[in-house]
PDB file of N, CA and C in Angstrom:
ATOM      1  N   UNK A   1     103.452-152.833-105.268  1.00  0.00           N
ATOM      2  CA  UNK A   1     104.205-153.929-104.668  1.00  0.00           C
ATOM      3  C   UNK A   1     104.291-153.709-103.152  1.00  0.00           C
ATOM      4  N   UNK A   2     103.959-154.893-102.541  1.00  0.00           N
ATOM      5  CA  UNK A   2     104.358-154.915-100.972  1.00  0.00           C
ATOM      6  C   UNK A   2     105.395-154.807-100.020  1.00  0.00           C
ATOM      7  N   UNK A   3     105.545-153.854 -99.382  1.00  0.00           N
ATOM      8  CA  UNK A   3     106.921-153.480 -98.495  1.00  0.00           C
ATOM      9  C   UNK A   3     107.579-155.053 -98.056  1.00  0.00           C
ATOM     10  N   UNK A   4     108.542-155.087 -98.195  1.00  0.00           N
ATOM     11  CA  UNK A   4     109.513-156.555 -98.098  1.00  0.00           C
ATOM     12  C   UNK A   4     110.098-155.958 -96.719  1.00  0.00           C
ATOM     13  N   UNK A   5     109.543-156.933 -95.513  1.00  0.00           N
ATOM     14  CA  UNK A   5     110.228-156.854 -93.908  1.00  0.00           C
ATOM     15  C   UNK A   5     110.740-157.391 -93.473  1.00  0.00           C
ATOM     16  N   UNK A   6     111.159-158.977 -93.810  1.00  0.00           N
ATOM     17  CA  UNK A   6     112.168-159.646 -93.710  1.00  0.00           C
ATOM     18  C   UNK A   6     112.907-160.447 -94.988  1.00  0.00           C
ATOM     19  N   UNK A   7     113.959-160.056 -95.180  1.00  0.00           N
ATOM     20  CA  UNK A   7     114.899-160.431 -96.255  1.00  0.00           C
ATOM     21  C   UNK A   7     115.898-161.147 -95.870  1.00  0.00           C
ATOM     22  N   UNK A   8     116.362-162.091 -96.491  1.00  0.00           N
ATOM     23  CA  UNK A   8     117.455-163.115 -96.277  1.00  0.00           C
ATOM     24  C   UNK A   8     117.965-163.799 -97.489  1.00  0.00           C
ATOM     25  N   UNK A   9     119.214-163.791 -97.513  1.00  0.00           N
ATOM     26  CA  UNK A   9     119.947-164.085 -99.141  1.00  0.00           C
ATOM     27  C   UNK A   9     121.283-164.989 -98.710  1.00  0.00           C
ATOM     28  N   UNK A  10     121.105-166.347 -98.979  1.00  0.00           N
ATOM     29  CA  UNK A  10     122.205-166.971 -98.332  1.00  0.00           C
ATOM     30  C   UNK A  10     122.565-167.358 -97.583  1.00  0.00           C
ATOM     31  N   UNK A  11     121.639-167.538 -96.321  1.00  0.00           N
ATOM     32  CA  UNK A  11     121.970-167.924 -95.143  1.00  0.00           C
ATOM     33  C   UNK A  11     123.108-169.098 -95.307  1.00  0.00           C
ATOM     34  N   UNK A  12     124.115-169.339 -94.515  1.00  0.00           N
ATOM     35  CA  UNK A  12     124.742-170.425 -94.377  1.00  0.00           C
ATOM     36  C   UNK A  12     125.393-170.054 -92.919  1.00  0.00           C
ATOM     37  N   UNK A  13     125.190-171.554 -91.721  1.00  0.00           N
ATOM     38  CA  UNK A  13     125.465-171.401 -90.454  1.00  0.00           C
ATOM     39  C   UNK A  13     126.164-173.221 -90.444  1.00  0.00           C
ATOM     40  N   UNK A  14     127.490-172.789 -90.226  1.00  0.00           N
ATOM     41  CA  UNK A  14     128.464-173.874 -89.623  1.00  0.00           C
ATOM     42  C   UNK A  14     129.026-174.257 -88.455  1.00  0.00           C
ATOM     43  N   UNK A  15     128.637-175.352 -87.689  1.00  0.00           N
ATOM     44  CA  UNK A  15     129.360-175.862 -86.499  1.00  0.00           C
ATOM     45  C   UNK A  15     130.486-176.619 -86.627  1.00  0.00           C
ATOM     46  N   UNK A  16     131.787-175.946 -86.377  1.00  0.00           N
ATOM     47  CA  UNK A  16     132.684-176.812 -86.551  1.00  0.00           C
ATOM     48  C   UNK A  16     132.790-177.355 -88.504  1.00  0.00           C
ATOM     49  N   UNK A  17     132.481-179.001 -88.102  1.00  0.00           N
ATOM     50  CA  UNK A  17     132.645-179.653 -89.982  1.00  0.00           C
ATOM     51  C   UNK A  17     130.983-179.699 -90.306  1.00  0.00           C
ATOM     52  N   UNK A  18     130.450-179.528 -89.163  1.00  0.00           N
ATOM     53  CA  UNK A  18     128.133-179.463 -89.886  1.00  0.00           C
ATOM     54  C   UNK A  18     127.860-178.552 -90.326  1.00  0.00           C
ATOM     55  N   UNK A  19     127.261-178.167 -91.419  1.00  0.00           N
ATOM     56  CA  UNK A  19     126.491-177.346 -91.649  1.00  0.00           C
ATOM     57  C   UNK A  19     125.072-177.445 -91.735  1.00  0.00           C
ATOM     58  N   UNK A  20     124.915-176.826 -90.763  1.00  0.00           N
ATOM     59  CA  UNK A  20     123.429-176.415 -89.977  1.00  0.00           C
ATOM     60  C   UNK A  20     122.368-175.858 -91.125  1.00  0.00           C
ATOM     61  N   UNK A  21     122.850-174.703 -91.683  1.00  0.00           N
ATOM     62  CA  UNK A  21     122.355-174.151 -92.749  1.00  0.00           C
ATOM     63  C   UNK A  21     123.083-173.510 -94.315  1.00  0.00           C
ATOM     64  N   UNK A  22     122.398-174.380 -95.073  1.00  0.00           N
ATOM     65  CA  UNK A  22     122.925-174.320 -96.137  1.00  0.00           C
ATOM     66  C   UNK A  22     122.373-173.719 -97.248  1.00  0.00           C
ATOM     67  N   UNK A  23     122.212-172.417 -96.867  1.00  0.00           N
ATOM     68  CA  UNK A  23     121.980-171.537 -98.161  1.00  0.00           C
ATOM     69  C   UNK A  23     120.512-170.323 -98.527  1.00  0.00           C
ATOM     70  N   UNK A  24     119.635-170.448 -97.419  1.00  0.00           N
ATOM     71  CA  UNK A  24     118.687-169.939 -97.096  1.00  0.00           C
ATOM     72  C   UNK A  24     118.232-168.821 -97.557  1.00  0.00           C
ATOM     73  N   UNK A  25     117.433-168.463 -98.806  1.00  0.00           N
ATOM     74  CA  UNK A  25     116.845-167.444 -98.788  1.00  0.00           C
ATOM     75  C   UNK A  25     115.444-167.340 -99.021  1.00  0.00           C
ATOM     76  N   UNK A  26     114.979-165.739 -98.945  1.00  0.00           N
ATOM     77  CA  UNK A  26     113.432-165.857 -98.430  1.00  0.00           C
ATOM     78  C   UNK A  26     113.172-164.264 -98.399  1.00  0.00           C
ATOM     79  N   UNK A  27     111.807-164.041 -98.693  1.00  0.00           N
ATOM     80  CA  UNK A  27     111.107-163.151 -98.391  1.00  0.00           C
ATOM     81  C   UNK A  27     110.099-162.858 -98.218  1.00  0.00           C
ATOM     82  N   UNK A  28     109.978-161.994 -96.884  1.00  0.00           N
ATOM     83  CA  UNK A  28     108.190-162.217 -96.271  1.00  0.00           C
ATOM     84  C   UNK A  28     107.872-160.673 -95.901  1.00  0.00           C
ATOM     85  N   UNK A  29     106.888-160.348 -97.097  1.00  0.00           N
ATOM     86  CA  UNK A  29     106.312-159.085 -97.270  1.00  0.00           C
ATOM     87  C   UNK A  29     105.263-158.846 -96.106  1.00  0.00           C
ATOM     88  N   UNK A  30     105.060-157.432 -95.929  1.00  0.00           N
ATOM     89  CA  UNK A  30     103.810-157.225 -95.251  1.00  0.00           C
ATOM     90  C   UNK A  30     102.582-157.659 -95.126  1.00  0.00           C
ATOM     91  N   UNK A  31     102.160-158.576 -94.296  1.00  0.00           N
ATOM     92  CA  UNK A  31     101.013-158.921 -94.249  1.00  0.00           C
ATOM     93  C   UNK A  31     100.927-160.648 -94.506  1.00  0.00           C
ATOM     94  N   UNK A  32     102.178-161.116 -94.528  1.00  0.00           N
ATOM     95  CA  UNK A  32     101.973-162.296 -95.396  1.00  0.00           C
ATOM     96  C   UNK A  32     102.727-163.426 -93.383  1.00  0.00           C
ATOM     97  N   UNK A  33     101.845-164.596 -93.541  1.00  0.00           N
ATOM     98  CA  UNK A  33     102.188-165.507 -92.622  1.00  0.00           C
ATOM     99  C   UNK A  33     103.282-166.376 -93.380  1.00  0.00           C
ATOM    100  N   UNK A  34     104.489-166.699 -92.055  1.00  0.00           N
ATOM    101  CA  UNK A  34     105.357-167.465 -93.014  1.00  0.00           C
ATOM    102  C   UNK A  34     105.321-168.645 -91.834  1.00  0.00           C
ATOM    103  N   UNK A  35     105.504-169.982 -92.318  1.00  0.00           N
ATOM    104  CA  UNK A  35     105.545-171.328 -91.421  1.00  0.00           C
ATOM    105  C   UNK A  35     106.539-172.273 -91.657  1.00  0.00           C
ATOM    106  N   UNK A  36     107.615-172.418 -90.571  1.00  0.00           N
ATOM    107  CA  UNK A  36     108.799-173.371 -90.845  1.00  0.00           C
ATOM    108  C   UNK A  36     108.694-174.628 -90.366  1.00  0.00           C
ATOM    109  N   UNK A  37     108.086-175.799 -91.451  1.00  0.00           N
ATOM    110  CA  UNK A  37     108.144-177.295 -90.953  1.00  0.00           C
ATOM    111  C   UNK A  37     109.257-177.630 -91.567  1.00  0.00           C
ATOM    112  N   UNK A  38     110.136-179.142 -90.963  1.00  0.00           N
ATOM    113  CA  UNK A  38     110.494-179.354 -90.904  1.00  0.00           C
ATOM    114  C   UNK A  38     110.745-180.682 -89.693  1.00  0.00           C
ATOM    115  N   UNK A  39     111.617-181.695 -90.084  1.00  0.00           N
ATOM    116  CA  UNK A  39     112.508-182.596 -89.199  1.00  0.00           C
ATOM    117  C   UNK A  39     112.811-182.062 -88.018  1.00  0.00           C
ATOM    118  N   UNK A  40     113.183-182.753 -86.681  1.00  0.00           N
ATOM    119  CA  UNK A  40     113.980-182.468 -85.765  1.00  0.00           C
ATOM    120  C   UNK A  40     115.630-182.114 -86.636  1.00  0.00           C
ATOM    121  N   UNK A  41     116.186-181.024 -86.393  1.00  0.00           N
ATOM    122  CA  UNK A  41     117.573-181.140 -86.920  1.00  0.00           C
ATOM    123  C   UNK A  41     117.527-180.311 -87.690  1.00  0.00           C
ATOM    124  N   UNK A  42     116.300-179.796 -88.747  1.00  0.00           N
ATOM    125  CA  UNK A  42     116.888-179.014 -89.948  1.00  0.00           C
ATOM    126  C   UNK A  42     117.411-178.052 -90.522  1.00  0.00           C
ATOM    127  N   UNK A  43     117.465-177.283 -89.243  1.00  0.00           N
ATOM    128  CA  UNK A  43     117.680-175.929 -89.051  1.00  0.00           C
ATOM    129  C   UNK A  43     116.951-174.717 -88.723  1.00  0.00           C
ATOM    130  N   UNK A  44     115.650-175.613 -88.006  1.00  0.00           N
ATOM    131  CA  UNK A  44     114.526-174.658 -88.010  1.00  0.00           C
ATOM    132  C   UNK A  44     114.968-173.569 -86.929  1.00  0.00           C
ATOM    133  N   UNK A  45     115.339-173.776 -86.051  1.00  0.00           N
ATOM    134  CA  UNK A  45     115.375-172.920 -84.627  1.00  0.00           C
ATOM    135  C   UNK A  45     117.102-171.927 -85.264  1.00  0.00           C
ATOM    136  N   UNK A  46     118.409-172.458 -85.762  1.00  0.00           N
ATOM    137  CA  UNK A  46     119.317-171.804 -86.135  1.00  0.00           C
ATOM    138  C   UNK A  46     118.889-170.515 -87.431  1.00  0.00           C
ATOM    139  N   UNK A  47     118.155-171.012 -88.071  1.00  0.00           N
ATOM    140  CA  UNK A  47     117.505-170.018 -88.974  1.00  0.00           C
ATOM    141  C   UNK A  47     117.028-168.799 -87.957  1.00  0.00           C
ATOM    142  N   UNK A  48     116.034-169.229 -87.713  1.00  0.00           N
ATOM    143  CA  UNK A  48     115.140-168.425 -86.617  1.00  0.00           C
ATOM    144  C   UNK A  48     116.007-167.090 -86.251  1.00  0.00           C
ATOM    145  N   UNK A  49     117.117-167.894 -85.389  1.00  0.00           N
ATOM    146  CA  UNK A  49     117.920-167.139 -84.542  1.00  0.00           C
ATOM    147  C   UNK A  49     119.214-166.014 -85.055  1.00  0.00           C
ATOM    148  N   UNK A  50     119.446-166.764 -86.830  1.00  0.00           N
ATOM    149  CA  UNK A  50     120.194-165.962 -87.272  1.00  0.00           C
ATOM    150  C   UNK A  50     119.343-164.642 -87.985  1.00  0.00           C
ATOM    151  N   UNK A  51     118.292-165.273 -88.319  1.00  0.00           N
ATOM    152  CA  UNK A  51     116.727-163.845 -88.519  1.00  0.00           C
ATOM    153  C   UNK A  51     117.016-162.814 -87.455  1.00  0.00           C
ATOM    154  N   UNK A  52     117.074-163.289 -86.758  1.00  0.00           N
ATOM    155  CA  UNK A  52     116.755-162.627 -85.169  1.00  0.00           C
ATOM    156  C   UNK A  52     117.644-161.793 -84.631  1.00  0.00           C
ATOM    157  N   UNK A  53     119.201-161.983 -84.772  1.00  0.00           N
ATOM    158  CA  UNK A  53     120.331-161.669 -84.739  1.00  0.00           C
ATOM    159  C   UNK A  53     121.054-162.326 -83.432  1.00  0.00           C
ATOM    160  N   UNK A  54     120.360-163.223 -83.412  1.00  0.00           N
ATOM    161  CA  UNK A  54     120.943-164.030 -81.595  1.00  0.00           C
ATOM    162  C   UNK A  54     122.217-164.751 -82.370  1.00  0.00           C
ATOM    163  N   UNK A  55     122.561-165.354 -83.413  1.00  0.00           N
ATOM    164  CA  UNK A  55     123.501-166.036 -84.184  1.00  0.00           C
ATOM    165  C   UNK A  55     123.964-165.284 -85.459  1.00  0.00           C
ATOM    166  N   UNK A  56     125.327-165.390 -85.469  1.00  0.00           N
ATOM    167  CA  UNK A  56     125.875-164.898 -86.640  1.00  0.00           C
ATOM    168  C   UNK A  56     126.284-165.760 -87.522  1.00  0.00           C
ATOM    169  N   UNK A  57     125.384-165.387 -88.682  1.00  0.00           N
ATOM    170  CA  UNK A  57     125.746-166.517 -89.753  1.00  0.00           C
ATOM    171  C   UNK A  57     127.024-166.454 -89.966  1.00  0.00           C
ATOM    172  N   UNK A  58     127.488-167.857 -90.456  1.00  0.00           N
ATOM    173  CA  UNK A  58     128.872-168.028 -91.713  1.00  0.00           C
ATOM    174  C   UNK A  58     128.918-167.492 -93.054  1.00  0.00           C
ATOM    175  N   UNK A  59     128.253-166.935 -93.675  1.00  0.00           N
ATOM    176  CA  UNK A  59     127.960-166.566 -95.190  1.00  0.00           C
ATOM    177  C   UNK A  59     126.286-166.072 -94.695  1.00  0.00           C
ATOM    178  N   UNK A  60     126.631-165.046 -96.227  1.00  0.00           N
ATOM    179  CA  UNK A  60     124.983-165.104 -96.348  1.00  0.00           C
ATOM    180  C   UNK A  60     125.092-163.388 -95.479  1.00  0.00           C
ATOM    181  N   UNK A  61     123.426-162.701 -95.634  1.00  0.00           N
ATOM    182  CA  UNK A  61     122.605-161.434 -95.142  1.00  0.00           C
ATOM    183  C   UNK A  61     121.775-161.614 -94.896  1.00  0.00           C
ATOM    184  N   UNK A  62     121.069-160.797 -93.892  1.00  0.00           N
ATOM    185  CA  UNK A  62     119.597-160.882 -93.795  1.00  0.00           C
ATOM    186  C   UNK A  62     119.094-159.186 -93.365  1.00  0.00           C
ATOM    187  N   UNK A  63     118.123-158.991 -93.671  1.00  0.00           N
ATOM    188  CA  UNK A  63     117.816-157.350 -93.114  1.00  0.00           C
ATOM    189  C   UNK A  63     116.528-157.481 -92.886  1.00  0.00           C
ATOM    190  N   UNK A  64     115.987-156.864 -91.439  1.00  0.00           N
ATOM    191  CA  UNK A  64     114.359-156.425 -91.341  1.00  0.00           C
ATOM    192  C   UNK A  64     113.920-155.024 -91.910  1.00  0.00           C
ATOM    193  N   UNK A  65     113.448-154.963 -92.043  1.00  0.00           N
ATOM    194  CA  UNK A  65     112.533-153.856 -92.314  1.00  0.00           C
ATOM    195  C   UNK A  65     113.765-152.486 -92.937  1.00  0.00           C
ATOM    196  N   UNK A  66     114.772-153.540 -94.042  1.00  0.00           N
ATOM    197  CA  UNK A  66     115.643-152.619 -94.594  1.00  0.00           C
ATOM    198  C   UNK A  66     116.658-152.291 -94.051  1.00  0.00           C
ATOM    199  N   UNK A  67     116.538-152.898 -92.519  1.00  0.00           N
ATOM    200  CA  UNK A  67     118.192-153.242 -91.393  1.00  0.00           C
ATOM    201  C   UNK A  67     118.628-154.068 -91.442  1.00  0.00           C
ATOM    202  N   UNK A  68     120.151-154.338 -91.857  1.00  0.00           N
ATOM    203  CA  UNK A  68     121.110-154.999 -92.006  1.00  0.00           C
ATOM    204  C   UNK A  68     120.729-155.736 -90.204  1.00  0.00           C
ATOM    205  N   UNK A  69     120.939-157.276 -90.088  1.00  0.00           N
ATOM    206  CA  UNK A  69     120.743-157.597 -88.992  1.00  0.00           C
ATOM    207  C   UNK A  69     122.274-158.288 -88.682  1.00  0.00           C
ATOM    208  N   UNK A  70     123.090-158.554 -90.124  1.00  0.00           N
ATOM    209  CA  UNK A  70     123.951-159.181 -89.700  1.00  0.00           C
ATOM    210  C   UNK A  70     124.943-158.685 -91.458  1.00  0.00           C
TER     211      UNK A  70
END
């Protein structure tokens, strides 16, 4: 089985009464391309950023490479 480098279980990111992201999970093993389409609005770039650790989700984990990012 392939080393798992980005993990995410739950994302959920709230502004105020919006929720931006509602529930997000995912996993993208070594070696594997991942591609986020989507609408203007859907949460593509807030995802991103809570991956990233620039945003702290409302609910929800995510870990790289087995690091807790949030």
């Amino acid at each position: 089985m392939e080393e798992v480098l980005i993990h995410a279980e739950g994302l959920v990111k709230t502004f105020g009464e919006i929720r931006a992201v509602d529930g997000i999970s995912l996993s993208v093993r070594r070696g594997e391309v991942l591609g986020f389409l989507g609408p203007n609005g859907a949460g593509k770039t807030t995802t991103m950023k809570m991956l990233t650790g620039f945003l702290e989700p409302s609910a929800g984990r995510a870990e790289i490479a087995g690091h807790d990012i949030v």
